[in-house]
Protein backbone atom coordinates (compact mmCIF):
# COMPACT_ATOMS: atom_id res chain seq x y z
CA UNK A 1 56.01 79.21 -28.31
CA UNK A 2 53.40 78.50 -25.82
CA UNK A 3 52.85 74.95 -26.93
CA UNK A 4 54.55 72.13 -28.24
CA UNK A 5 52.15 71.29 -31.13
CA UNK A 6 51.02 74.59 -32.69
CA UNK A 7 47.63 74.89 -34.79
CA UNK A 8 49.06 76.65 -37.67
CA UNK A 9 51.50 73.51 -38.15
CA UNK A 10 48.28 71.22 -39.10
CA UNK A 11 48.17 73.16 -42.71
CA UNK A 12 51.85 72.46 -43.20
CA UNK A 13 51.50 69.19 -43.28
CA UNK A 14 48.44 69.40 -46.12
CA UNK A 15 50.54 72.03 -48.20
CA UNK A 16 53.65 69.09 -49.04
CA UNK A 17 56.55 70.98 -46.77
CA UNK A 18 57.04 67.53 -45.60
CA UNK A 19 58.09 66.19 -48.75
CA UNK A 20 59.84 68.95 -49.56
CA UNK A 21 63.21 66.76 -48.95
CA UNK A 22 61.95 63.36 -49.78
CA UNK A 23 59.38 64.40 -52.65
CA UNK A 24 59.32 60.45 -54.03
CA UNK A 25 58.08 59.03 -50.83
CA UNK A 26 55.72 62.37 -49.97
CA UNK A 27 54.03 61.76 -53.32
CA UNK A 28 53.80 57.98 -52.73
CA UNK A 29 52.35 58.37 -49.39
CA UNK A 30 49.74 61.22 -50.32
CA UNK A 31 48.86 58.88 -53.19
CA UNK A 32 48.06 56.02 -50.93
CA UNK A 33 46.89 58.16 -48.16
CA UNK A 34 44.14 59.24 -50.73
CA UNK A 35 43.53 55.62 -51.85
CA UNK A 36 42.84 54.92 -48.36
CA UNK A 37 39.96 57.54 -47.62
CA UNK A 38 38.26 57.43 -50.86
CA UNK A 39 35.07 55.71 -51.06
CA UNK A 40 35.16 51.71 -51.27
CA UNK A 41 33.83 49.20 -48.73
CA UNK A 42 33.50 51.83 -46.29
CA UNK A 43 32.28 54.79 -46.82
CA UNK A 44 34.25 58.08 -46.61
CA UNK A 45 32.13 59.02 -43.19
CA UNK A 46 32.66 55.97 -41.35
CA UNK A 47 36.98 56.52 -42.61
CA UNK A 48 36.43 59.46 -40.93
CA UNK A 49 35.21 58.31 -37.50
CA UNK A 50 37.51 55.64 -37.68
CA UNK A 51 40.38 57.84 -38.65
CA UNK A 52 38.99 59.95 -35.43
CA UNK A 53 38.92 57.56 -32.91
CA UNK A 54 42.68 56.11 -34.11
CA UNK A 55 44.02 59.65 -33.80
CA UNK A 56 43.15 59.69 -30.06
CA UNK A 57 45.09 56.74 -29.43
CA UNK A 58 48.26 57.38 -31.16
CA UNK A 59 47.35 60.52 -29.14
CA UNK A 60 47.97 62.46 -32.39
CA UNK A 61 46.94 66.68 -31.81
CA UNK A 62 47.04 67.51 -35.44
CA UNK A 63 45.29 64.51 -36.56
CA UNK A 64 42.67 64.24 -33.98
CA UNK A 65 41.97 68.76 -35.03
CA UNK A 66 41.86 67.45 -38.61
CA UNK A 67 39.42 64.26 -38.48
CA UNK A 68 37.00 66.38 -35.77
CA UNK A 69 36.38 68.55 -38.64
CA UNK A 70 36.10 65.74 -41.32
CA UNK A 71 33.88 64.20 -39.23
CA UNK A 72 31.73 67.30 -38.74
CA UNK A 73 31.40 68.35 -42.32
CA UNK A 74 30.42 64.74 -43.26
CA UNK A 75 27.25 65.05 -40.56
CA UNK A 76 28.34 63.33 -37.76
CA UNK A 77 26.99 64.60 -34.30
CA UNK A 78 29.30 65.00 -30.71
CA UNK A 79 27.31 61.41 -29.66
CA UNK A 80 28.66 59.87 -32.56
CA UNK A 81 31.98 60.95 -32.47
CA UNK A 82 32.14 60.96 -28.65
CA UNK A 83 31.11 56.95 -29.27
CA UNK A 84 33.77 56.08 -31.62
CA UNK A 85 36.21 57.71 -28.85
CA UNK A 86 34.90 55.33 -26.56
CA UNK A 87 35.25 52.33 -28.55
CA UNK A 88 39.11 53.28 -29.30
CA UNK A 89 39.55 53.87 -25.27
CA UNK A 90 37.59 50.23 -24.96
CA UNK A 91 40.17 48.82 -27.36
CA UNK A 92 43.30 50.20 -26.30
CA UNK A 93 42.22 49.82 -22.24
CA UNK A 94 41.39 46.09 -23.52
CA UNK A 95 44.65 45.57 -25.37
CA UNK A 96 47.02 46.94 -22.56
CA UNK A 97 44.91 44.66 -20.10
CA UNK A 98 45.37 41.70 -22.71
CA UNK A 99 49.63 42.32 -22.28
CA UNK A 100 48.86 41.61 -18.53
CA UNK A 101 48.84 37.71 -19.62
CA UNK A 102 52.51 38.46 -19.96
CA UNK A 103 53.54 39.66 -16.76
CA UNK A 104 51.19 36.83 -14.80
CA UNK A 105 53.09 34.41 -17.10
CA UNK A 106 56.24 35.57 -16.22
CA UNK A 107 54.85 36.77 -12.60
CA UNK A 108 53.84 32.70 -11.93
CA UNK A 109 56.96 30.96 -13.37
CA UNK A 110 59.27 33.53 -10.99
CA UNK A 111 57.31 32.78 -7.84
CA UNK A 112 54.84 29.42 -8.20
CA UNK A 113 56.89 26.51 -6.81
């Protein structure tokens, strides 16, 4: 094995083997799963960039090799997914400066007199 996450594993996933030992929940979660990217309020493209740009920051291999594709075959360009990249980096960047509040709190109560 020359890699932890191997390509082949992505189809496993689609083909059920994980709810081959817990085939209540699988079927649950594939049911809601498809709930989730079906057309409604948004549309099935902009799930798609959205799913994209969530994949890279759960930092997710399979997912991020699966929603490039989706993304492709629904029309969107490299700029477009390249931007919705960005705006996940922007969030999470923003969210992990947003936990500094914390430490300052906790920095100024341990060392303002």
């Amino acid at each position: 094995m020359n890699n932890y996450f191997e390509k082949e594993d992505l189809s496993k996933f689609g083909s059920g083997i994980i709810g081959e030992d817990a085939s209540l929940l699988w079927n649950k979660f594939i049911e809601y799963y498809g709930e989730v990217f079906a057309e409604g309020a948004l549309t099935a493209r902009e799930k798609a960039l959205i799913a994209l740009a969530v994949a890279h920051t759960v930092q997710c291999p399979y997912c991020i090799d699966s929603y490039t594709h989706t993304a492709l075959n629904f029309g969107c360009d490299q700029d477009q997914i390249m931007e919705a990249i960005h705006v996940a980096a922007a969030i999470k960047a923003g969210a992990t400066l947003a936990f500094g509040v914390q430490s300052k709190n906790i920095s100024d109560k341990l060392t303002i007199k």
